[in-house]
N, C-alpha and C. Protein backbone atom coordinates (compact mmCIF):
# COMPACT_ATOMS: atom_id res chain seq x y z
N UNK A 1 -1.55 -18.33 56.85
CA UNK A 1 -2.09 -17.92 55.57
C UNK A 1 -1.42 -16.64 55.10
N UNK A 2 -1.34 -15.54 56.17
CA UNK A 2 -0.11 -14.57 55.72
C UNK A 2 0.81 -14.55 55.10
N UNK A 3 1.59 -15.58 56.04
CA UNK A 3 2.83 -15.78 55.18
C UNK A 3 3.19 -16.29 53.93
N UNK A 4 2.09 -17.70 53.53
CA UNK A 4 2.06 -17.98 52.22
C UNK A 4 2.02 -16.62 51.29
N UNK A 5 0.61 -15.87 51.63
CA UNK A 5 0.14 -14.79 50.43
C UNK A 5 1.65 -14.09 50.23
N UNK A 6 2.38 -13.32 51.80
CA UNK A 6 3.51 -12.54 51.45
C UNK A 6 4.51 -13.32 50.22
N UNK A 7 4.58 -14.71 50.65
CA UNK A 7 5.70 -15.28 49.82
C UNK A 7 5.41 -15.34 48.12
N UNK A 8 3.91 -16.07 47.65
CA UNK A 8 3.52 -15.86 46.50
C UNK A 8 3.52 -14.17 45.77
N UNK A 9 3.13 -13.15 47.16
CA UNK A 9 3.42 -11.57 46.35
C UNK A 9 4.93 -11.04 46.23
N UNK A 10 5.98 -11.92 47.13
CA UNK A 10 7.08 -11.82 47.11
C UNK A 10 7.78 -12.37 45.16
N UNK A 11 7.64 -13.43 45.37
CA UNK A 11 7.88 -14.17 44.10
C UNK A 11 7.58 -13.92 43.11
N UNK A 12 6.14 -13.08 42.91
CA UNK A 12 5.84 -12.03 41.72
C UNK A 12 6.25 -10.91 41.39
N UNK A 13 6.72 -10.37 42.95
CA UNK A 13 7.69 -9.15 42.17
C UNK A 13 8.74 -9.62 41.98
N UNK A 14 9.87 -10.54 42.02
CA UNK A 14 10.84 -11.18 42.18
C UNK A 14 11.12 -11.33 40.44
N UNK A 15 9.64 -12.16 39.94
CA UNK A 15 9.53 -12.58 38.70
C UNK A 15 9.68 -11.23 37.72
N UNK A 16 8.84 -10.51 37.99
CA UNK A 16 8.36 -8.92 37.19
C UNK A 16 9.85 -8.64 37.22
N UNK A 17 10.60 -8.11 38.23
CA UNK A 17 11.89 -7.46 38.38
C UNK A 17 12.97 -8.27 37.41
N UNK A 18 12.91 -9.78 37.19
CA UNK A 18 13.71 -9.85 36.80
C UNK A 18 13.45 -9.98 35.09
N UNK A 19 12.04 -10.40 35.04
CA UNK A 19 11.57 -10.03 33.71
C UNK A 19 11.68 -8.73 32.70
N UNK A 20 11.53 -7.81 33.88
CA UNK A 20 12.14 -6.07 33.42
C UNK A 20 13.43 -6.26 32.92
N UNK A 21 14.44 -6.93 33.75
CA UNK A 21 15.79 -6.93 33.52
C UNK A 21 16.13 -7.64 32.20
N UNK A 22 15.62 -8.80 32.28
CA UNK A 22 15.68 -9.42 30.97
C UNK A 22 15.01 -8.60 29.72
N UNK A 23 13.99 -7.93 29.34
CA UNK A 23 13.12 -6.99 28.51
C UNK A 23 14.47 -5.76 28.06
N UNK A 24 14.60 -5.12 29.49
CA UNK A 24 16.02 -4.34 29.11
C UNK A 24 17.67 -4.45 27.96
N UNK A 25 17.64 -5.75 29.00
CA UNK A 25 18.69 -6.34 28.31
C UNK A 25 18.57 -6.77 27.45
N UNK A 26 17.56 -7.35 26.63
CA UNK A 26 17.40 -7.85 25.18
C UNK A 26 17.00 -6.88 24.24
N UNK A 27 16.69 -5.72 24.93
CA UNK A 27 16.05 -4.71 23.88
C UNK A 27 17.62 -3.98 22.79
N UNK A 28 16.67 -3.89 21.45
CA UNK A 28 18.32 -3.30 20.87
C UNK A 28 19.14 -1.93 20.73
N UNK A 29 20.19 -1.76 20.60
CA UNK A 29 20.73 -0.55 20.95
C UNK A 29 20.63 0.16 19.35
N UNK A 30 19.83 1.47 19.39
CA UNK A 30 19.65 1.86 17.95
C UNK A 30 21.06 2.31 18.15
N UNK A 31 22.07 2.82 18.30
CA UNK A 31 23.54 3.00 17.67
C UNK A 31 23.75 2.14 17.11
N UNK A 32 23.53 0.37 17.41
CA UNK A 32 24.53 -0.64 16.23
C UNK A 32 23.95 -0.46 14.72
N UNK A 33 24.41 -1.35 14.38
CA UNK A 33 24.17 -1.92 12.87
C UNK A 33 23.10 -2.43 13.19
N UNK A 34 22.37 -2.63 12.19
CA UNK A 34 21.32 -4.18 11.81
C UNK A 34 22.03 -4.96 10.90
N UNK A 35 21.28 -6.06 10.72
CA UNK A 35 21.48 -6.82 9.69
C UNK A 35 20.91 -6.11 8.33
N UNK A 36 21.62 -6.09 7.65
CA UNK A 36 20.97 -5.71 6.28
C UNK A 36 21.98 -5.71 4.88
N UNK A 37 21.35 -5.54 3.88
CA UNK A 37 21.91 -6.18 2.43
C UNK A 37 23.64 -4.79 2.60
N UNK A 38 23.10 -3.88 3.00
CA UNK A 38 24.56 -2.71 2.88
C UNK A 38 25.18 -2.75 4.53
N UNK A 39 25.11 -4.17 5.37
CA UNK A 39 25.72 -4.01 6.31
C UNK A 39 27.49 -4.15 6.35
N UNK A 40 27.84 -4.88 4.98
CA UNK A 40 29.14 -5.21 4.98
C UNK A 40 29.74 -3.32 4.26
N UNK A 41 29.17 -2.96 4.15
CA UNK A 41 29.52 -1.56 3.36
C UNK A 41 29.60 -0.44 4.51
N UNK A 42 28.54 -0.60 5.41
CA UNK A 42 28.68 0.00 6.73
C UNK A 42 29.83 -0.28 8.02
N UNK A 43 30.20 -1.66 7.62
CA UNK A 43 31.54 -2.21 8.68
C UNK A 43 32.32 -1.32 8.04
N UNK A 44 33.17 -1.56 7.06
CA UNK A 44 33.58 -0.72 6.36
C UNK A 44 33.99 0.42 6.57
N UNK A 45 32.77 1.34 6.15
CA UNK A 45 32.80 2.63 6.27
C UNK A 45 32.97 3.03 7.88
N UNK A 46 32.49 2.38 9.01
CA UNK A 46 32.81 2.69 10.18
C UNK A 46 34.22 2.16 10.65
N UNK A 47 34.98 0.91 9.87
CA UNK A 47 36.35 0.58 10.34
C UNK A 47 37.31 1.70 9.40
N UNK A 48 36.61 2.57 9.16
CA UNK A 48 37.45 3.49 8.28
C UNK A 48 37.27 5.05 8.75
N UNK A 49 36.52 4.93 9.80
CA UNK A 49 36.45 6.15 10.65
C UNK A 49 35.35 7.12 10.44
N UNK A 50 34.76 6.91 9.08
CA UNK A 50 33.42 7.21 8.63
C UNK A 50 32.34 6.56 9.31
N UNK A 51 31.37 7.84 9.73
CA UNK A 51 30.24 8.37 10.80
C UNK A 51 28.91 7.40 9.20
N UNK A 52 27.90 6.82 10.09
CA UNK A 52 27.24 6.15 9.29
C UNK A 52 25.60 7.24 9.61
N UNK A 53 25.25 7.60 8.56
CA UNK A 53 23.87 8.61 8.80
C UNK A 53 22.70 7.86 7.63
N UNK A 54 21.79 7.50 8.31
CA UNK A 54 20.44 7.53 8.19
C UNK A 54 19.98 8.09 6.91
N UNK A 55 20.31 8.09 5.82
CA UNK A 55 19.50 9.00 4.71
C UNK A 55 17.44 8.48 4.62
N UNK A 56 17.33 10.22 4.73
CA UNK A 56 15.50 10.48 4.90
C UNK A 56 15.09 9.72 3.47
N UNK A 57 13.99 9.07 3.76
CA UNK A 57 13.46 8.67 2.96
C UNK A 57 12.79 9.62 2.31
N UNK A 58 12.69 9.48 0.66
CA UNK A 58 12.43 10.28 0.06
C UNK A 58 10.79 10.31 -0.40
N UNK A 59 9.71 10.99 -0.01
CA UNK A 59 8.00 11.10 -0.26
C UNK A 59 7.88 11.06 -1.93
N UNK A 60 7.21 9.68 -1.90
CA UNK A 60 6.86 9.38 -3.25
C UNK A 60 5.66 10.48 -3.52
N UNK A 61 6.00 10.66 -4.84
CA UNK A 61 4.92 11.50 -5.94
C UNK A 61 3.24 10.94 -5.40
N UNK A 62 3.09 12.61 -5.40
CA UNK A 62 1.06 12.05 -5.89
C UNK A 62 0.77 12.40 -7.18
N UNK A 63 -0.42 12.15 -7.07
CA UNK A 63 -1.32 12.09 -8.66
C UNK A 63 -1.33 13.72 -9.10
N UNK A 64 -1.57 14.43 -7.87
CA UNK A 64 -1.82 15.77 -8.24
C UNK A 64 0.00 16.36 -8.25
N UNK A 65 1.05 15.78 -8.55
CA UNK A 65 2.03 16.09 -8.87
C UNK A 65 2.58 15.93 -10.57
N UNK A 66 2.14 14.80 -11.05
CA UNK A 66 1.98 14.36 -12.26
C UNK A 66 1.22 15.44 -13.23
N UNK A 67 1.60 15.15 -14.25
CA UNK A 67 0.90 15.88 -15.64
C UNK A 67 0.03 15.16 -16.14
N UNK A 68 -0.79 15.74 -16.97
CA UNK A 68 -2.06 14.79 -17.41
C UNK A 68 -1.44 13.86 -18.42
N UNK A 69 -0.46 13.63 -19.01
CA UNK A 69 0.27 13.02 -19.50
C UNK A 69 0.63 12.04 -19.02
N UNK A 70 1.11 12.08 -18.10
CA UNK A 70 2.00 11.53 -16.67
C UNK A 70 1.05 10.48 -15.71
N UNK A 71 -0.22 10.88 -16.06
CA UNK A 71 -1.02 10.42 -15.25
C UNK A 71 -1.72 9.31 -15.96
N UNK A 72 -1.99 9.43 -17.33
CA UNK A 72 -1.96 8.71 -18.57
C UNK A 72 -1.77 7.69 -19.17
N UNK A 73 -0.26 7.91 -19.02
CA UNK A 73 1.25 7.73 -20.40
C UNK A 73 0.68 5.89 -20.49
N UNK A 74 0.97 5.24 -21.27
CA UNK A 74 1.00 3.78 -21.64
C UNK A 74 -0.22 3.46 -21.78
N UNK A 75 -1.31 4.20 -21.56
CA UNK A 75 -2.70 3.74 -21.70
C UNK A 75 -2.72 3.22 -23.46
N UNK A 76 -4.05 2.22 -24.04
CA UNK A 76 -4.03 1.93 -24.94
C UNK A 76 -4.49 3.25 -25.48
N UNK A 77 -4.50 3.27 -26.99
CA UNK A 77 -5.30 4.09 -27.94
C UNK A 77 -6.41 4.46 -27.78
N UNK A 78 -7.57 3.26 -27.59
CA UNK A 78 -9.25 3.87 -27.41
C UNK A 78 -9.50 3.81 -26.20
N UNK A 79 -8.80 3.82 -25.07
CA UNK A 79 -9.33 3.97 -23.77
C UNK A 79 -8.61 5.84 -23.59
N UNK A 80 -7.19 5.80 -24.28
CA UNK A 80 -6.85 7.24 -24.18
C UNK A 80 -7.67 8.13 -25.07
N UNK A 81 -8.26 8.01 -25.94
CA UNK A 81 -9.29 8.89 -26.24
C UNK A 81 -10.63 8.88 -25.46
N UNK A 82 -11.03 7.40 -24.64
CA UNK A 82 -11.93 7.91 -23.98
C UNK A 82 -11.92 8.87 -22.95
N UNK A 83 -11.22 8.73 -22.22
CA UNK A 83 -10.58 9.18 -21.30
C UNK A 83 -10.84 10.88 -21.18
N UNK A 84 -10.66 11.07 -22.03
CA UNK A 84 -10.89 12.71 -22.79
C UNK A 84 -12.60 13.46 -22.02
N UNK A 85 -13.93 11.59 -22.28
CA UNK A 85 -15.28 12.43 -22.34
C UNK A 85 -15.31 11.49 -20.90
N UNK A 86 -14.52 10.95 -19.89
CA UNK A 86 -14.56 10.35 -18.98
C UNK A 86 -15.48 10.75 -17.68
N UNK A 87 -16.35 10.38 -17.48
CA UNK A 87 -17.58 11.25 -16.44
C UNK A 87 -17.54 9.88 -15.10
N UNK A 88 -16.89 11.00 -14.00
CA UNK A 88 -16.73 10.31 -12.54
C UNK A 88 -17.79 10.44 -11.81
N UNK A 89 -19.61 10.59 -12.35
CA UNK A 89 -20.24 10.29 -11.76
C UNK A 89 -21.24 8.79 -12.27
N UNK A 90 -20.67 8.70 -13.60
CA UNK A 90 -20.68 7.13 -14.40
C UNK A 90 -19.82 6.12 -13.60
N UNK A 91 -18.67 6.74 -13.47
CA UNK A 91 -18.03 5.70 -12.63
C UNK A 91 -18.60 5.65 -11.42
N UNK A 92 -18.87 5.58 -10.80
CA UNK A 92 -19.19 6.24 -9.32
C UNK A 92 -20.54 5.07 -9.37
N UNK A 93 -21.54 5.34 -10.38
CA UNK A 93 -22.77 4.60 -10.67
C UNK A 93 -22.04 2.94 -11.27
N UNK A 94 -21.03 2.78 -12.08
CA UNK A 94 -20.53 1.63 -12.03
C UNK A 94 -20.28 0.78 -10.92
N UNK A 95 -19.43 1.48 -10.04
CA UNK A 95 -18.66 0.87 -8.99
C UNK A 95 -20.10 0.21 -8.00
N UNK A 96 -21.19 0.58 -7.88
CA UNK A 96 -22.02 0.48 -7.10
C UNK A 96 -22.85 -0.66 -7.62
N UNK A 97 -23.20 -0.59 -9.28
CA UNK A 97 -23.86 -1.57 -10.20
C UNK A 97 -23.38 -2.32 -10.33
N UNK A 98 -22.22 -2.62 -10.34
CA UNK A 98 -21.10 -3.73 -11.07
C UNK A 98 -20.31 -4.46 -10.38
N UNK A 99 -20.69 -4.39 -8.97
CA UNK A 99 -20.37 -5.13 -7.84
C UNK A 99 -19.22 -4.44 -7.07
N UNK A 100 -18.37 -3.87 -7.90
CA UNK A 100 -16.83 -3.46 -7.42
C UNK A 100 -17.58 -3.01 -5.72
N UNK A 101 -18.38 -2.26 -5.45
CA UNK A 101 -18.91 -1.91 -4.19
C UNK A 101 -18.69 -3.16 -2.84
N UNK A 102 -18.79 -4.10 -3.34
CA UNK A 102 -18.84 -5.26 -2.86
C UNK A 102 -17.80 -5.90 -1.68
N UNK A 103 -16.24 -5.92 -2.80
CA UNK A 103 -14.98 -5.68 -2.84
C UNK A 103 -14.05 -4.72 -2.68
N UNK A 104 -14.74 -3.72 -2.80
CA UNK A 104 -13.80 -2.29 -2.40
C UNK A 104 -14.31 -1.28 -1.85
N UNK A 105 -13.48 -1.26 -0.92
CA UNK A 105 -13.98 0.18 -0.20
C UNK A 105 -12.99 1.47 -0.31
N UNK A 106 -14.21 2.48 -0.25
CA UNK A 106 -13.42 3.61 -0.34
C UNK A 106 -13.51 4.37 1.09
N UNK A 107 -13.50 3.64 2.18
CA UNK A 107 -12.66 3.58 3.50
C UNK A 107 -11.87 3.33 3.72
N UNK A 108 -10.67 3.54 3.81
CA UNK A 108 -9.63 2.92 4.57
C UNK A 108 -9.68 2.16 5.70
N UNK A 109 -11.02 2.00 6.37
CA UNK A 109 -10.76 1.74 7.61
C UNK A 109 -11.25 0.28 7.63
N UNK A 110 -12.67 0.21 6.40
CA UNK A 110 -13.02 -1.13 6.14
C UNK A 110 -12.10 -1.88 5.15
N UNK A 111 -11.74 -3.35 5.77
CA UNK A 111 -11.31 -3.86 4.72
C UNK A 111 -11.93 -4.89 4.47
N UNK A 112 -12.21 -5.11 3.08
CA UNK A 112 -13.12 -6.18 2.32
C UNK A 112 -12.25 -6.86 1.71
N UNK A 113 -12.41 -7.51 0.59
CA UNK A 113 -12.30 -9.18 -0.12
C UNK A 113 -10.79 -8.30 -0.76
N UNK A 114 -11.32 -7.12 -1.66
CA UNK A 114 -10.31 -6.39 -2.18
C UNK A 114 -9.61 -5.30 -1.45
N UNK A 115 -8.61 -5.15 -2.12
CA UNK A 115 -7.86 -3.60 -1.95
C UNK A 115 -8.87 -1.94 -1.85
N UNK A 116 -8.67 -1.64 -1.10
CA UNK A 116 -9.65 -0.18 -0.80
C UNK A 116 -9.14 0.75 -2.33
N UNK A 117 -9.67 1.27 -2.95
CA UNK A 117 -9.59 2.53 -3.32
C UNK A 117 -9.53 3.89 -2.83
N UNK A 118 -9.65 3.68 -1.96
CA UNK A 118 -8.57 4.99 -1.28
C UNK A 118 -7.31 5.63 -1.56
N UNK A 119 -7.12 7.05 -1.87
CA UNK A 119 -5.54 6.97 -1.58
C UNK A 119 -5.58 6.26 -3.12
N UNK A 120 -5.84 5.21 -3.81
CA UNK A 120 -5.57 4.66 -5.03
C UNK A 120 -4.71 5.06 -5.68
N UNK A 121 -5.52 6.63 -6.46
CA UNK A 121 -4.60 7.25 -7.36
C UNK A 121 -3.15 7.89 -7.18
N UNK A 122 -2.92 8.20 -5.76
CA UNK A 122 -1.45 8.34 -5.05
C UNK A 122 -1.16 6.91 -4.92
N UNK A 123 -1.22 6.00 -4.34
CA UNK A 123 -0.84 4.59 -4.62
C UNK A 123 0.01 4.41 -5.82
N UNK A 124 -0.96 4.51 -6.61
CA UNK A 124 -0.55 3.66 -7.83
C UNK A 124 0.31 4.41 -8.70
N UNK A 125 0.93 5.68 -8.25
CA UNK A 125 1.98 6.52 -8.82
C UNK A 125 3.04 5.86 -8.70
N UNK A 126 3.34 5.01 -7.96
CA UNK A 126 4.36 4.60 -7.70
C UNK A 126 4.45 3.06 -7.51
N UNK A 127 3.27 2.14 -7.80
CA UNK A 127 3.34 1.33 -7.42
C UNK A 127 4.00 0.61 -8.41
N UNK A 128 3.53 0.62 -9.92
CA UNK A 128 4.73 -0.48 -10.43
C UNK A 128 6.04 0.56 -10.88
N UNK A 129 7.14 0.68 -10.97
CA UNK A 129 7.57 1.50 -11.67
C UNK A 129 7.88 1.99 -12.92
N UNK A 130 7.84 2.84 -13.49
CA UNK A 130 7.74 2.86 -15.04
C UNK A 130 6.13 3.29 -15.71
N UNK A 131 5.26 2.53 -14.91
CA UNK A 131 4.20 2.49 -15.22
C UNK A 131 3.35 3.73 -14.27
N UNK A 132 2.33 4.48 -15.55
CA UNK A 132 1.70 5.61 -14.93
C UNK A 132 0.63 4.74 -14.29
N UNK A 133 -0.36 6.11 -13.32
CA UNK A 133 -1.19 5.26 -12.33
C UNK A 133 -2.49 4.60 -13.12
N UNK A 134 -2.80 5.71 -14.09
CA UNK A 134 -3.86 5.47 -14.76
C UNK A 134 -3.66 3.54 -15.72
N UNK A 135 -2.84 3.63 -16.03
CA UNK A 135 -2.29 2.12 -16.95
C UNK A 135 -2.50 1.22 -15.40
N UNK A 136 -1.71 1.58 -14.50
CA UNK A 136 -1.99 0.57 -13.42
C UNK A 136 -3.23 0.18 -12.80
N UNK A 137 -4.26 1.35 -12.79
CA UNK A 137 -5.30 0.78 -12.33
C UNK A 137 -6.11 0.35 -13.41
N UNK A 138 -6.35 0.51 -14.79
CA UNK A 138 -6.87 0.24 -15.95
C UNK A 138 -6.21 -1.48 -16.51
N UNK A 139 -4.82 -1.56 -15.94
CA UNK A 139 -4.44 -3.19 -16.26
C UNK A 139 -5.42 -3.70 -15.04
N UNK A 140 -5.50 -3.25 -13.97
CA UNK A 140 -5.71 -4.09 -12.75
C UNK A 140 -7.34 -4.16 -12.99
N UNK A 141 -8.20 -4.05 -13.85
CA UNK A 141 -9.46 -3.59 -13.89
C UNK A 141 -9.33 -4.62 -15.37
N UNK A 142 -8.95 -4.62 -16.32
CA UNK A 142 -9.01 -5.41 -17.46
C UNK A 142 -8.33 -7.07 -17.28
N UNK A 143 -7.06 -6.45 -16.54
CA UNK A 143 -6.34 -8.10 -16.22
C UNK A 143 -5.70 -8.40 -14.76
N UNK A 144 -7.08 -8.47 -14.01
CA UNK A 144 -6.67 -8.48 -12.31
C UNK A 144 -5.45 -9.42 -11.95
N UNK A 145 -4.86 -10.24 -12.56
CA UNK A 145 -4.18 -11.09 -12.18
C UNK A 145 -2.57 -10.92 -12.33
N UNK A 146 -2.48 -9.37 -13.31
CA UNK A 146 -1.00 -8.72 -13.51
C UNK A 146 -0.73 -8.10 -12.41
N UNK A 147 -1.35 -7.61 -11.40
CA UNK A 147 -1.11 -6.69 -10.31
C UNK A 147 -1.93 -7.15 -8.90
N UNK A 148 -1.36 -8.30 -8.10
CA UNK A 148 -1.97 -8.57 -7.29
C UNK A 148 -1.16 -8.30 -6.23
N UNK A 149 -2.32 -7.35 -5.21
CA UNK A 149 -1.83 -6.53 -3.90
C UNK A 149 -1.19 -7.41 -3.01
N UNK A 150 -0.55 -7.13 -2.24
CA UNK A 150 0.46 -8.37 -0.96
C UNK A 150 -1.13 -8.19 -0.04
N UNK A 151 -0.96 -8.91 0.44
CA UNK A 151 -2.27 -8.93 1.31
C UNK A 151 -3.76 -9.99 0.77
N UNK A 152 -3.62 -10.00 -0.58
CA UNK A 152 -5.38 -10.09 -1.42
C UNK A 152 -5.15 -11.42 -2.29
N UNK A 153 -5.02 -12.32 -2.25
CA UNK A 153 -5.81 -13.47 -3.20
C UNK A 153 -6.21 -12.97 -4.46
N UNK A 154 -4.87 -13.60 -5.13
CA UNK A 154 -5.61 -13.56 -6.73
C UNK A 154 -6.55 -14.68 -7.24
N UNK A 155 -7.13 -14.15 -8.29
CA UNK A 155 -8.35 -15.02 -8.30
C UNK A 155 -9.74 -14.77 -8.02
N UNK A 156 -10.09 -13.85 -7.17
CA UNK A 156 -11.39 -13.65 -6.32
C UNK A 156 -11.89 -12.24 -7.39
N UNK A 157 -11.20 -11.41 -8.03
CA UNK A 157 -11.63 -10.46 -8.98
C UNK A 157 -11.83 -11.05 -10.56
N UNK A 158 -13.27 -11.38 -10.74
CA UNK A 158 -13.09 -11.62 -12.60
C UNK A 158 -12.75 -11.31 -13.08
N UNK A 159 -11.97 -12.16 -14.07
CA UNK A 159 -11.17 -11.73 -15.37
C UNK A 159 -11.95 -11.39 -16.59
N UNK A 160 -13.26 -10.96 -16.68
CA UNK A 160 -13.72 -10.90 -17.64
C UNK A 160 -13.96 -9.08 -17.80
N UNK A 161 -13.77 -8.21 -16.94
CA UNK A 161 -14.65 -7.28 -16.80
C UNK A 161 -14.28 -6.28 -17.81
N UNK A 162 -12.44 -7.00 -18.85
CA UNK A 162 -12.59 -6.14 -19.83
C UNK A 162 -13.65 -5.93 -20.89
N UNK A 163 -14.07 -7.79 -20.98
CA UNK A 163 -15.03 -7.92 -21.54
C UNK A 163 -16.08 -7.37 -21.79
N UNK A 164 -17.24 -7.26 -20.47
CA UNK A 164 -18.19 -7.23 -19.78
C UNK A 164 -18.43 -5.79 -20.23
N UNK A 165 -17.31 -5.00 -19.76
CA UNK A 165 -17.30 -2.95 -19.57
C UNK A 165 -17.08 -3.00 -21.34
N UNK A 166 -17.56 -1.67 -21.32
CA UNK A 166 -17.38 -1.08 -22.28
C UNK A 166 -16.10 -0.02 -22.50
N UNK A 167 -15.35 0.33 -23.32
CA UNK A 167 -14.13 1.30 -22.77
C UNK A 167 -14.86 2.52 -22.39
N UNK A 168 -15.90 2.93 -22.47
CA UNK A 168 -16.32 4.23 -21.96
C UNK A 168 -16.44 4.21 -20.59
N UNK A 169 -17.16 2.75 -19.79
CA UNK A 169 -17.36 2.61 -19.04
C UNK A 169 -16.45 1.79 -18.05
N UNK A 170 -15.44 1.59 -18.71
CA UNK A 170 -13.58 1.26 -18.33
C UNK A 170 -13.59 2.51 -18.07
N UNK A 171 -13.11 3.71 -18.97
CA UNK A 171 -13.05 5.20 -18.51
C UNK A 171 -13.43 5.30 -17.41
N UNK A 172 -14.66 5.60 -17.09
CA UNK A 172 -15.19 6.19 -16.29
C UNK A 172 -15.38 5.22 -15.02
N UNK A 173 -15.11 4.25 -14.76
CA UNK A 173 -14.60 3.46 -13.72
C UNK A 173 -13.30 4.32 -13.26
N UNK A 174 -12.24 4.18 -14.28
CA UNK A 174 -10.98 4.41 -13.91
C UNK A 174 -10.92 5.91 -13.48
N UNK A 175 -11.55 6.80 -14.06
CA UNK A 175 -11.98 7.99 -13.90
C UNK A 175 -12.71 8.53 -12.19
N UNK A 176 -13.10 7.49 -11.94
CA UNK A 176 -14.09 7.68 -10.55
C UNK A 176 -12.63 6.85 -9.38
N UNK A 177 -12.26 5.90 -9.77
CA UNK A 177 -11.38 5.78 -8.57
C UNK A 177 -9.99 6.46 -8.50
N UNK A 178 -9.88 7.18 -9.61
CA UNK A 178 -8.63 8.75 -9.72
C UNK A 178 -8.99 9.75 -8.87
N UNK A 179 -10.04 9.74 -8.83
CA UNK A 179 -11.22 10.61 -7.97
C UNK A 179 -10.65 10.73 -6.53
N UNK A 180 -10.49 9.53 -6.10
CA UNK A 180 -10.56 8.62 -4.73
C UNK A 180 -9.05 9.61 -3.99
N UNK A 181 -7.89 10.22 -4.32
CA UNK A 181 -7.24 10.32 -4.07
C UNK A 181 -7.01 11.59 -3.32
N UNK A 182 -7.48 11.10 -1.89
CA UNK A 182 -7.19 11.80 -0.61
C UNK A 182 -5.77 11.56 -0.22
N UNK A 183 -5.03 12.52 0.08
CA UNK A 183 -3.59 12.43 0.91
C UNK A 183 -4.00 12.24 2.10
């Protein structure tokens, strides 16, 4: 019975050892290339004696970097004048009445049906481009189906709620999840 057990604990390290070896050997060497869309530009530049460097990715804009303008810009006419008497404790009382509570959290940690509001208003600085955050979350709130998150099922947010809201109370929705924007 010894000898069996030695041979089966033999054969498992046997296996492990060479499994390490294999893990090793397949793992990749960060000096090469990858595959990627500027890899023929990188052969290139390295069959030409040119050193290939990493450029840092550059930290997209927050909300509190923007101008109130900036933060704004493309909104319609009577939502940009509401905007002006916009009260984020109306929104705040929306989000809770009007189901959005339901669908969104302003945890990051829970995730529900929808996209968290968290972080939102830094989000959406950058999320479509061209477009300020305020227009992005104010389309995504009037016409859920122009801006649907990778992750979320379009469809599951009504299309009516331009309807439904009032622009004051569009405001102050949009107003309360601008709010939301923790770094």
């Amino acid at each position: 019975m010894k000898s069996w057990l030695r041979q089966r604990v033999g054969l498992m390290i046997a296996l492990l050892l060479v499994g390490g070896a294999v893990l090793v050997a397949c793992s990749p060497n960060p000096r090469e290339l990858i595959i990627s869309p500027q890899l023929g530009e990188q052969i290139e530049a390295r069959q030409a004696g040119n050193v290939i460097v990493k450029a840092e990715a550059t930290p997209a804009p927050l909300l509190a970097d923007l101008s109130p303008d900036q933060v704004t810009a493309g909104l319609p006419d009577d939502v940009l004048a509401a905007f002006a008497n916009a009260d984020v404790a109306a929104g705040e009382q929306l989000y809770t009445t009007s189901g959005c509570i339901g669908c969104h959290s302003l945890d990051p940690a829970i995730v529900l049906t929808g996209p968290t509001w968290h972080n939102l208003g830094n989000v959406a600085v950058s999320r479509v481009p061209g477009e300020s955050p305020a227009l992005y979350i104010d389309t995504s709130i009037v016409n859920p189906g122009a801006h649907v998150v990778g992750g979320y099922p379009d469809g599951i947010m009504p299309k009516n709620y331009g309807d439904l809201l009032s622009v004051q109370d569009q405001v102050n929705l949009l107003k309360f999840i601008l709010a939301q924007d923790k770094p």
